[in-house]
Protein backbone atom coordinates (compact mmCIF):
# COMPACT_ATOMS: atom_id res chain seq x y z
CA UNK A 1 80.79 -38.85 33.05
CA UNK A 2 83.64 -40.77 31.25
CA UNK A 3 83.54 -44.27 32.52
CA UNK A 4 80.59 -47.05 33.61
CA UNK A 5 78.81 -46.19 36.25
CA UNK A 6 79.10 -48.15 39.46
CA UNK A 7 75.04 -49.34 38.86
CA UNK A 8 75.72 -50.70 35.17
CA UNK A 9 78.82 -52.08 36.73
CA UNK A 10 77.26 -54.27 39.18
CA UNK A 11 74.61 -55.53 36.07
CA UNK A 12 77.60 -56.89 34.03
CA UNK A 13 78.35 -60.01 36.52
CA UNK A 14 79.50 -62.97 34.02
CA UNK A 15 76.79 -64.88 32.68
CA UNK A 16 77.83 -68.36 30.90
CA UNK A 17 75.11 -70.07 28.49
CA UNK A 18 74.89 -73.48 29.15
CA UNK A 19 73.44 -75.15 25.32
CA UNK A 20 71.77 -78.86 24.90
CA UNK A 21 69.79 -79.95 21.74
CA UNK A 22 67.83 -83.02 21.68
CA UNK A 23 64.93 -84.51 19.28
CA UNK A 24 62.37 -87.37 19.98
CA UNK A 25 59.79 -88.18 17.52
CA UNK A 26 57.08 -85.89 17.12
CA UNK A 27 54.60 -88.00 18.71
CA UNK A 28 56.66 -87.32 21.76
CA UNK A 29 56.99 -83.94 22.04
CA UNK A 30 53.83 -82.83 24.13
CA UNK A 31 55.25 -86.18 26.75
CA UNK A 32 58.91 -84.85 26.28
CA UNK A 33 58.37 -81.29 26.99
CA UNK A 34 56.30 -82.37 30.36
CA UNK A 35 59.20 -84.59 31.04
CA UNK A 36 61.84 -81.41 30.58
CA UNK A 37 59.96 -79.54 33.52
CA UNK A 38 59.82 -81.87 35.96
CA UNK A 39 63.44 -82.92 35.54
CA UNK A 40 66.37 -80.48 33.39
CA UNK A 41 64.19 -77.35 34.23
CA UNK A 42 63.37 -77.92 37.78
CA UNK A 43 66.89 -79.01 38.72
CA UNK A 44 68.80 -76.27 36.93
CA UNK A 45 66.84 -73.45 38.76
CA UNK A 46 67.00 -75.49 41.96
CA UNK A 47 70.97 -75.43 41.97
CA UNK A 48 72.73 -72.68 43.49
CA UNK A 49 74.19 -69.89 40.64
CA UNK A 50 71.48 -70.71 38.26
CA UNK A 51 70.39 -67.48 36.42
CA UNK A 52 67.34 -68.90 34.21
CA UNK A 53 66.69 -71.52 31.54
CA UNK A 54 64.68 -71.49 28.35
CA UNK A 55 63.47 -74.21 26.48
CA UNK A 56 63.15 -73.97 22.87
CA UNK A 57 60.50 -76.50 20.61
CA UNK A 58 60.20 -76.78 16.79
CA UNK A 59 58.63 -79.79 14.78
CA UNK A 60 60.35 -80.96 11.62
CA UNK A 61 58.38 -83.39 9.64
CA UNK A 62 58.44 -86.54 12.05
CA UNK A 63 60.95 -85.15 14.62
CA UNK A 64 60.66 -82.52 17.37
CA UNK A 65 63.61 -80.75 18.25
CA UNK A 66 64.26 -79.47 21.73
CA UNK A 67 66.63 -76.43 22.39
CA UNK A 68 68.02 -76.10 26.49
CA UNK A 69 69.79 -72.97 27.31
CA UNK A 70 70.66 -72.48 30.93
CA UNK A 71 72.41 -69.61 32.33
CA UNK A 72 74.80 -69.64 34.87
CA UNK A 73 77.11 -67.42 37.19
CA UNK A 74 80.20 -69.11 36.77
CA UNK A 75 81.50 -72.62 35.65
CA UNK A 76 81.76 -73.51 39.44
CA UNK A 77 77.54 -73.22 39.50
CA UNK A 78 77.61 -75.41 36.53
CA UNK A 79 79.70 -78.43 37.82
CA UNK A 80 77.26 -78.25 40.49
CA UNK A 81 74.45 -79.47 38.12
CA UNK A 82 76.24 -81.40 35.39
CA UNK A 83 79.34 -82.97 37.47
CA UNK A 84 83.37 -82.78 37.10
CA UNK A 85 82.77 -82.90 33.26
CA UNK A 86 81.13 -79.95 32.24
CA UNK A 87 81.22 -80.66 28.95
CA UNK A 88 79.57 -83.83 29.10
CA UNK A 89 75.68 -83.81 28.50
CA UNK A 90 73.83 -84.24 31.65
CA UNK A 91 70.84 -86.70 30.78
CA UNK A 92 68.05 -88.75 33.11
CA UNK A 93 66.92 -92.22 32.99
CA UNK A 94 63.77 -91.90 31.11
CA UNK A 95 65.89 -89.47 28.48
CA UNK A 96 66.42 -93.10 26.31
CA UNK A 97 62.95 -93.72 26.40
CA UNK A 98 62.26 -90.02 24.62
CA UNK A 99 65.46 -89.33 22.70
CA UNK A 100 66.80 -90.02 18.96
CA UNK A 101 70.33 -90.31 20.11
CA UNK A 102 71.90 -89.16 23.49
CA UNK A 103 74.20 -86.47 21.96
CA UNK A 104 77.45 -86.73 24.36
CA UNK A 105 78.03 -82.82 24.45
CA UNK A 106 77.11 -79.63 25.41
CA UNK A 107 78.42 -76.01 24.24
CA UNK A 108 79.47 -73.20 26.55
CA UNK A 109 78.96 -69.83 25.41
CA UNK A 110 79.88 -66.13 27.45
CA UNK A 111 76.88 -64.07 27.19
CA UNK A 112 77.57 -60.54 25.58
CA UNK A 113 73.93 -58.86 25.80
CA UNK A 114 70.83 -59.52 27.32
C-alpha cells in the first residue's frame, strides 16, 4: 500500500494550539489554579470545536507560572471563545486580582504530532 490509508486520513483533521502564559505570586498559585478551572478551562471545553486544554504549573522563587494550551479545530472554533481578535488574550475579571501583568497576547501554533 503506497499512500495513507483512508483511517489515518480521517485522524489528521487540523489541530491549532491555542498558547497563554501567566504568573501570580506564589502564594497564589493553589487560589489561581482553582480559579483556572472554574473559568479558562471550563469555558474552552464548553465551546463548540474545542479539542482539549492542559494547564501547565511551575514555581520560581516567589512567582508561579501558569502555562494554557488549548486545542482547537479551526480558527473559526477559536473566535468563538476569545472574540474577533484572536490574537488578543482572553482574560476574566478576577484575572487582575491574581496576575503579575495581563500579557496582551497569545501564540497560535499548527500541531504536527500528537
Amino acid at each position: 500500500m503506497n499512500g495513507p490509508s483512508a483511517s489515518s486520513t480521517a485522524s489528521k483533521r487540523p489541530l491549532i494550539a491555542r498558547y497563554w502564559h501567566g504568573a501570580v505570586p506564589a502564594a497564589k498559585g493553589d487560589a489561581y489554579a482553582l480559579y483556572l478551572r472554574r473559568t479558562g478551562v471550563k469555558e474552552c471545553r464548553a465551546t463548540p470545536g474545542n479539542r482539549g486544554v492542559e494547564v501547565l504549573r511551575r514555581t520560581v522563587g516567589e512567582e508561579t507560572h501558569f502555562v494554557f494550551i488549548s486545542y482547537w479545530d479551526s480558527m473559526d472554533a477559536i473566535r468563538i471563545f476569545a472574540g474577533e481578535d484572536v490574537e488578543r488574550a482572553h482574560y476574566y475579571p478576577e484575572d487582575r486580582d491574581y496576575l503579575l501583568e495581563l500579557e496582551p497576547t497569545v501564540a497560535h501554533y499548527e500541531v504536527l504530532e500528537q
